[in-house]
N, C-alpha and C. Protein backbone atom coordinates (compact mmCIF):
# COMPACT_ATOMS: atom_id res chain seq x y z
N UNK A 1 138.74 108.17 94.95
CA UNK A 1 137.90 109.05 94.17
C UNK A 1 136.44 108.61 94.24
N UNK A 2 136.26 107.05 94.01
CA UNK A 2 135.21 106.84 93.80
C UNK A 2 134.10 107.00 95.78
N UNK A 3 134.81 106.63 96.54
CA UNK A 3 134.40 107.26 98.02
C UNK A 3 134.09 108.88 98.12
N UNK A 4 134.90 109.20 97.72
CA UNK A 4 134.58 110.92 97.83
C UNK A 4 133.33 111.27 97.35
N UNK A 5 133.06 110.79 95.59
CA UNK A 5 131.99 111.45 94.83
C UNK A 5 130.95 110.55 95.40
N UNK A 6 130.69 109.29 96.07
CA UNK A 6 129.83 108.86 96.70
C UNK A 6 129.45 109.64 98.07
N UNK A 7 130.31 109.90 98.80
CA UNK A 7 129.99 111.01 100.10
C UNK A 7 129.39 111.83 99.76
N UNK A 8 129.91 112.81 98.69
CA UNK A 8 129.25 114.11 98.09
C UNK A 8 127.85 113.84 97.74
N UNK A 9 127.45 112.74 96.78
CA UNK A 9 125.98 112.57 96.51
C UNK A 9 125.19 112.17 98.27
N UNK A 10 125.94 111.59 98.54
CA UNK A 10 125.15 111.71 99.68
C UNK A 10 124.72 113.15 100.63
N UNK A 11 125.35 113.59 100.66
CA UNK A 11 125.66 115.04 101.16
C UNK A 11 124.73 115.91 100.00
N UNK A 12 124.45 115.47 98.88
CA UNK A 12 123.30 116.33 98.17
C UNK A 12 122.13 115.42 98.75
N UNK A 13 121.93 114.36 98.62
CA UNK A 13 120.12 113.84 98.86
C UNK A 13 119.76 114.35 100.24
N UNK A 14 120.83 114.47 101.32
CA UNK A 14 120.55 114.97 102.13
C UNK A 14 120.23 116.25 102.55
N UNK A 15 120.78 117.43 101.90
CA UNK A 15 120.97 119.01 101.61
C UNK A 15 119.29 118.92 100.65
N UNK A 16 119.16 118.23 99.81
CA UNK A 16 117.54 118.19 99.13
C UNK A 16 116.37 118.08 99.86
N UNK A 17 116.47 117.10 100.97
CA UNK A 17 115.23 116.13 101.53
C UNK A 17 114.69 117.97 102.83
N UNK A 18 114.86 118.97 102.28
CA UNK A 18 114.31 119.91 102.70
C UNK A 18 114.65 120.39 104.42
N UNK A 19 114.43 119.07 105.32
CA UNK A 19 115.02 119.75 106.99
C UNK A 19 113.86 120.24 107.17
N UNK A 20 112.62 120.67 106.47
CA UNK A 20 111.59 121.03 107.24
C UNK A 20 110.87 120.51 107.45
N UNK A 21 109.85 121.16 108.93
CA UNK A 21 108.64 119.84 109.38
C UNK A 21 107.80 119.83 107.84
N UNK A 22 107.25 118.42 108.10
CA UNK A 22 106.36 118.41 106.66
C UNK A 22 105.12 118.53 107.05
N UNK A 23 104.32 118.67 106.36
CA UNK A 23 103.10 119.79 105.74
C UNK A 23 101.98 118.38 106.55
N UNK A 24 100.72 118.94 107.77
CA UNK A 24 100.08 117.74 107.90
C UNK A 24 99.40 117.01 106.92
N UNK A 25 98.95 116.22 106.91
CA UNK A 25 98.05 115.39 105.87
C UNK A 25 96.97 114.93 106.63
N UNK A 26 96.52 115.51 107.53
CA UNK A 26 95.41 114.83 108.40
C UNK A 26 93.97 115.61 107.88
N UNK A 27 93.41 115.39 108.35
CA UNK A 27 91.40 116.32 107.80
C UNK A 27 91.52 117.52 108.52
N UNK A 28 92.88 118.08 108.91
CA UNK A 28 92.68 119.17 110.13
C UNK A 28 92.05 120.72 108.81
N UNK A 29 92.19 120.04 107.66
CA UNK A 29 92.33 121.50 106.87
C UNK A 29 90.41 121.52 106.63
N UNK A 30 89.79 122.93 106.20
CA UNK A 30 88.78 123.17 106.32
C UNK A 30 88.03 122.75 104.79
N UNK A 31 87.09 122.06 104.74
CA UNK A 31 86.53 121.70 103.22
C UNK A 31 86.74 122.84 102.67
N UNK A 32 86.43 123.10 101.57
CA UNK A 32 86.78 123.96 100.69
C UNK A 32 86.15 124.13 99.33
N UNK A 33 85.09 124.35 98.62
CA UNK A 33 84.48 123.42 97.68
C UNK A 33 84.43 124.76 96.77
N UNK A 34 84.13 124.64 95.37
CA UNK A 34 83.92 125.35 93.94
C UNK A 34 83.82 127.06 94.52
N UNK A 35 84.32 127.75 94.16
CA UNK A 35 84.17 129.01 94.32
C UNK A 35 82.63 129.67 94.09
N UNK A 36 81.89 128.75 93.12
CA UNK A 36 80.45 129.34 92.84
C UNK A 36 79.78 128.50 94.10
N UNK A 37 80.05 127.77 94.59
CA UNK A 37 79.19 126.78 95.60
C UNK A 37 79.43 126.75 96.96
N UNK A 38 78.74 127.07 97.95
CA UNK A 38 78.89 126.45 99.45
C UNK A 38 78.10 125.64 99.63
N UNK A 39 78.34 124.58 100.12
CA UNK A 39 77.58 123.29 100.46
C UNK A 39 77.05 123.02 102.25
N UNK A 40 76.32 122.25 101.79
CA UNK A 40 75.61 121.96 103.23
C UNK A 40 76.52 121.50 104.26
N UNK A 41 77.58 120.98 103.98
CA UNK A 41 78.94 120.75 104.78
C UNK A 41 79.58 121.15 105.11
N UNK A 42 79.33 122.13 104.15
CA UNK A 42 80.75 123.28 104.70
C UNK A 42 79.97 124.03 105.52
N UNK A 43 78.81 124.75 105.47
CA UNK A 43 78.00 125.42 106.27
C UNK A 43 77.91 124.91 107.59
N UNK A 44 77.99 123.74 107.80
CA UNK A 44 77.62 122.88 109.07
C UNK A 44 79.16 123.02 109.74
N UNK A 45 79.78 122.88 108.82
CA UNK A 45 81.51 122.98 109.52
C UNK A 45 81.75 124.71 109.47
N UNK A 46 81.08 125.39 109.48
CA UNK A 46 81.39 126.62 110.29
C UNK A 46 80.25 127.19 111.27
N UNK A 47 80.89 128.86 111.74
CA UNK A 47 80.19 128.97 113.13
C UNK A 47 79.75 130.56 112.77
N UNK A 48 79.20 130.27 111.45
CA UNK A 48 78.25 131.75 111.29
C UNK A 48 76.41 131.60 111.22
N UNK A 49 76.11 132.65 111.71
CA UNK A 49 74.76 132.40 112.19
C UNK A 49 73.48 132.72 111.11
N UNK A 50 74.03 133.41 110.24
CA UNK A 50 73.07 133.49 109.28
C UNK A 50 73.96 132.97 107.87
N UNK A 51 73.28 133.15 106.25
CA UNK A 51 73.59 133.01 104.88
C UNK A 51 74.36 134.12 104.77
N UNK A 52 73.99 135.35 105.28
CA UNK A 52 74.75 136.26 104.78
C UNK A 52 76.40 136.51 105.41
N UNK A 53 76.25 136.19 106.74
CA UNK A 53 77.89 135.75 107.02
C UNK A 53 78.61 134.57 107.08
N UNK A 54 77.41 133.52 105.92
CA UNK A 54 78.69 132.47 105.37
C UNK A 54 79.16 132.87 103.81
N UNK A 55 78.32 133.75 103.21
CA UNK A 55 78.62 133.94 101.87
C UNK A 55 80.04 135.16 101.92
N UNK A 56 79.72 136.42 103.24
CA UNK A 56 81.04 137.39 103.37
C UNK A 56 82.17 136.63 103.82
N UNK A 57 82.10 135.46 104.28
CA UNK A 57 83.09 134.78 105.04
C UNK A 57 83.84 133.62 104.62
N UNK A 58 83.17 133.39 103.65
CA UNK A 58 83.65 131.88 102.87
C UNK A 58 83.60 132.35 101.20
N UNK A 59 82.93 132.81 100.66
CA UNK A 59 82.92 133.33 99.29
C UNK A 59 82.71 134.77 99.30
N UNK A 60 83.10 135.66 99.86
CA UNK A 60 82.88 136.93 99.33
C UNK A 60 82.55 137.56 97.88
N UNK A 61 83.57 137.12 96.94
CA UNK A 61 83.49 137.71 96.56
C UNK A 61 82.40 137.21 95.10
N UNK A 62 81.36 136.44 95.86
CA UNK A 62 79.79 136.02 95.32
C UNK A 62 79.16 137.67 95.31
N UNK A 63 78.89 138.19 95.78
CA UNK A 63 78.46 139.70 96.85
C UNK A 63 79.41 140.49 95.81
N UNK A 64 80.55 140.35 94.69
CA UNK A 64 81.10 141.20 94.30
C UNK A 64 80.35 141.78 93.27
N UNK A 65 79.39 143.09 93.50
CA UNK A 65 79.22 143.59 91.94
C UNK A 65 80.10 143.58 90.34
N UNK A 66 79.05 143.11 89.47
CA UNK A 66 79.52 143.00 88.13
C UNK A 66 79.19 143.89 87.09
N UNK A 67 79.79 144.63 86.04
CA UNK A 67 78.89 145.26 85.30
C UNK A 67 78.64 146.47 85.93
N UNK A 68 78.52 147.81 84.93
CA UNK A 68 77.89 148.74 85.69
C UNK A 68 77.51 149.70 84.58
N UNK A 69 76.43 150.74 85.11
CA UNK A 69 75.60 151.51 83.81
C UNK A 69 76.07 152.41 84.46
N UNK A 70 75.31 153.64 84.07
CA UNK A 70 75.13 155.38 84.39
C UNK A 70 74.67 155.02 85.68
N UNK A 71 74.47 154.70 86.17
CA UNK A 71 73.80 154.69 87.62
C UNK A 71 74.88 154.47 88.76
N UNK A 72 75.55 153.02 87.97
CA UNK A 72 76.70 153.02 89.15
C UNK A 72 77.05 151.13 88.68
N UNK A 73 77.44 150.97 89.63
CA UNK A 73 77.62 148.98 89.30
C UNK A 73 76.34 148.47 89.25
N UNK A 74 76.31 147.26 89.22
CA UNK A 74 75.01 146.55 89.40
C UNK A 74 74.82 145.54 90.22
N UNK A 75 74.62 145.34 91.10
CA UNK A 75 74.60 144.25 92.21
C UNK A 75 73.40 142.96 92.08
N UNK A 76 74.90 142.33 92.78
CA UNK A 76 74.52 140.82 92.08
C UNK A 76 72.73 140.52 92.88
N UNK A 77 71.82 139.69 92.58
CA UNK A 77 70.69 139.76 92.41
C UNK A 77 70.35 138.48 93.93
N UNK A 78 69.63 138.92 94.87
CA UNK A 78 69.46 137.41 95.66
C UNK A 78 68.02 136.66 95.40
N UNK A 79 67.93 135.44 95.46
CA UNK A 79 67.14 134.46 95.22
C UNK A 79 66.72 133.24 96.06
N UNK A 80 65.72 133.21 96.91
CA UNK A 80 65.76 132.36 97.82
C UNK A 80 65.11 131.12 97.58
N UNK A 81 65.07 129.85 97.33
CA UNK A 81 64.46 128.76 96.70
C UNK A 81 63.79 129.22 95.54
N UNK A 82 64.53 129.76 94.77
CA UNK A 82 64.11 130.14 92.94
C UNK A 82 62.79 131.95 93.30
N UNK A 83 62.65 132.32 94.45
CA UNK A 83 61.85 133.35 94.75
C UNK A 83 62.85 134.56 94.63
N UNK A 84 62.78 135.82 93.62
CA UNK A 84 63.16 137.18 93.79
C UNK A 84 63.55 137.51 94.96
N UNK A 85 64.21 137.79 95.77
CA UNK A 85 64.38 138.43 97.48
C UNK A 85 65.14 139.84 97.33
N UNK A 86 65.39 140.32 96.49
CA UNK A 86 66.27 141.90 95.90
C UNK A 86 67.35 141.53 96.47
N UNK A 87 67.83 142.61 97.63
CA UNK A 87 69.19 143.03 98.54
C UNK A 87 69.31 141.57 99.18
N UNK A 88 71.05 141.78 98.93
CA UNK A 88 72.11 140.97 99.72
C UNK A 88 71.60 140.47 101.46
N UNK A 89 71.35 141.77 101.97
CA UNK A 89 70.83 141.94 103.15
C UNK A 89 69.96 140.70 103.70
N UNK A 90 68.89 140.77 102.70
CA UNK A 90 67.93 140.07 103.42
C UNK A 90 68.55 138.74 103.64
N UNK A 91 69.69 138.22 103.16
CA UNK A 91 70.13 136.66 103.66
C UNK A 91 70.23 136.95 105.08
N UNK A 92 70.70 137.72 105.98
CA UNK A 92 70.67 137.83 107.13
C UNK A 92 69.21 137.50 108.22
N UNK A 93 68.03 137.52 107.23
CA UNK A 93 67.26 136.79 107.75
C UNK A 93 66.73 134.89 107.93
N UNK A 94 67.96 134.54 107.12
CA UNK A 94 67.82 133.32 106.95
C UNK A 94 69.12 132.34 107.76
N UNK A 95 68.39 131.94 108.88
CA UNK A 95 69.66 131.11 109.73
C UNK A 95 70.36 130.46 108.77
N UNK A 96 71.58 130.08 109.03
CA UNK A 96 72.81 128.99 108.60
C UNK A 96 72.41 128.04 108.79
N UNK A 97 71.38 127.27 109.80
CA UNK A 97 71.28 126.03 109.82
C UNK A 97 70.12 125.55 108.69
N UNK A 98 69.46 126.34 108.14
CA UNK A 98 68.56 126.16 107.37
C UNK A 98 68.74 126.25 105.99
N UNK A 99 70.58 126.39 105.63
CA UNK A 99 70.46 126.62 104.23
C UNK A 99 70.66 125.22 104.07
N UNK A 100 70.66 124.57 102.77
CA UNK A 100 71.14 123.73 102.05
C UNK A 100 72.49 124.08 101.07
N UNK A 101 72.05 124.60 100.67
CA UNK A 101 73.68 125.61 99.56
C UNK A 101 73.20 126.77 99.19
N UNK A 102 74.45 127.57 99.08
CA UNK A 102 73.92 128.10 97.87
C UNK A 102 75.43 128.58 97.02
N UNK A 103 74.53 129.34 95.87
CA UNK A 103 75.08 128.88 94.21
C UNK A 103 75.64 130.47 94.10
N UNK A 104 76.65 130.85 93.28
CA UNK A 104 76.48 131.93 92.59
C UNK A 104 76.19 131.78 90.62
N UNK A 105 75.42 132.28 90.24
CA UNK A 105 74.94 131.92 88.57
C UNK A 105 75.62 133.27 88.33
N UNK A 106 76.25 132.85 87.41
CA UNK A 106 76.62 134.15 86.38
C UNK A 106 75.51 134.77 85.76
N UNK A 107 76.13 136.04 85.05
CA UNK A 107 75.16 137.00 84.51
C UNK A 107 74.41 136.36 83.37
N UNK A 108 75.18 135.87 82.56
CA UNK A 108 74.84 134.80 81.31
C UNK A 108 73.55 134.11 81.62
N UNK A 109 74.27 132.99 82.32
CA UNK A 109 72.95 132.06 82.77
C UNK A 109 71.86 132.14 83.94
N UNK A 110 72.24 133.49 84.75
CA UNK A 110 70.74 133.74 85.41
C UNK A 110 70.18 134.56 84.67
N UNK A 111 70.12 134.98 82.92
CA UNK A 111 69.34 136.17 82.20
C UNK A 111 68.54 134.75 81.91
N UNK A 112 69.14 134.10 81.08
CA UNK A 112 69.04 132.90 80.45
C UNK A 112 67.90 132.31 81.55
N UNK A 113 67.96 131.91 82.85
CA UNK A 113 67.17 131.31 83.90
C UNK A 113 65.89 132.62 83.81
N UNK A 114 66.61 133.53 84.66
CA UNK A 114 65.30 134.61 85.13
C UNK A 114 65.06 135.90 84.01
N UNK A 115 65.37 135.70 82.90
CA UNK A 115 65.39 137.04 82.18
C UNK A 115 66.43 138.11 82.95
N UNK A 116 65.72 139.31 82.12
CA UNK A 116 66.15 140.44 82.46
C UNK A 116 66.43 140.52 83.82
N UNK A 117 67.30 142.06 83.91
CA UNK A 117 67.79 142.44 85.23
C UNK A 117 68.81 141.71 86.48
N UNK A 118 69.68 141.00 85.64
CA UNK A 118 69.72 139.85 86.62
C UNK A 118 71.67 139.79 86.40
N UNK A 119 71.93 140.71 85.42
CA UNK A 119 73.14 140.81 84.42
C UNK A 119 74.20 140.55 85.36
N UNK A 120 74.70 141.30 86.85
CA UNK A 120 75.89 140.97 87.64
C UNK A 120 75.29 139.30 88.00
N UNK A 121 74.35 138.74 87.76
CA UNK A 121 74.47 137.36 88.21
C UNK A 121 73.69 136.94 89.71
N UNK A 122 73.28 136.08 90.28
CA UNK A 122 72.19 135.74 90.77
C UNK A 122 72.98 135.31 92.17
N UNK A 123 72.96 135.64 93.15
CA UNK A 123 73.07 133.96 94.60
C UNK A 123 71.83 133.54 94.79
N UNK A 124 71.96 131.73 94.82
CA UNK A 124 70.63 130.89 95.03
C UNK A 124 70.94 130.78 96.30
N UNK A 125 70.13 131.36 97.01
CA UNK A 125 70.30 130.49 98.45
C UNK A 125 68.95 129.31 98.46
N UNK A 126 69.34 127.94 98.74
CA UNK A 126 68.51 126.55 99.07
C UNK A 126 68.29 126.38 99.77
N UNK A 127 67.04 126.31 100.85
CA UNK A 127 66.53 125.89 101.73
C UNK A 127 66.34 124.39 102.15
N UNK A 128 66.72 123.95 103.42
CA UNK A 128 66.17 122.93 103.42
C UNK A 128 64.19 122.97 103.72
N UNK A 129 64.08 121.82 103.14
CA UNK A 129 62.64 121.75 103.15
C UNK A 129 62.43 120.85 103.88
């Protein structure tokens, strides 16, 4: 008896220990950092050529309008080293190799930073200097 129920536990740790390849653990996986933040690292570890297709490509949904009046939604606000820049767009004038980070600020704390108008929330794009 006591052979049998020893076989059997064995026959469970083994039926447990899964049979599948296991999961790598090497640096092969891509940084990955705060949903409000892309960093200068991560930017450097990808292969987009401007701000505006690392923000559609790595954080989209920074670019997601918040809030909306009679008019329609309100789109989130861009900011280039603390300077007004309006439309999303214009990050496309600013190479990838030249950002430093950038931020998304909520509606809260970019009214709070820049006042008014700013309510769906701010992207900082940082320049290196």
């Amino acid at each position: 008896m006591r052979k049998a129920m020893m076989c059997a536990m064995g026959l469970m740790v083994i039926a447990c220990g899964g049979g599948g390849a296991s999961q790598p653990t090497t640096g092969a996986r891509p940084i990955r950092g705060p949903a409000d933040l892309i960093t200068e690292t991560e930017i450097n570890a990808s292969v987009y050529q401007n701000a505006l297709e690392v923000v559609q490509n790595l954080r989209p949904n920074m670019m997601r309008p918040r809030g909306s009046t009679a008019q329609g939604p309100v789109p989130v606000v861009l900011f280039v080293d603390d300077v007004r820049m309006g439309e999303m767009s214009a990050m496309a004038n600013i190479p990838a190799g030249r950002v430093k980070e950038i931020r998304y600020i909520n509606g809260r704390d970019a009214t709070t930073r820049w006042g008014t108008g700013v309510g769906s929330g701010v992207i900082l794009v940082t320049t290196k200097r």
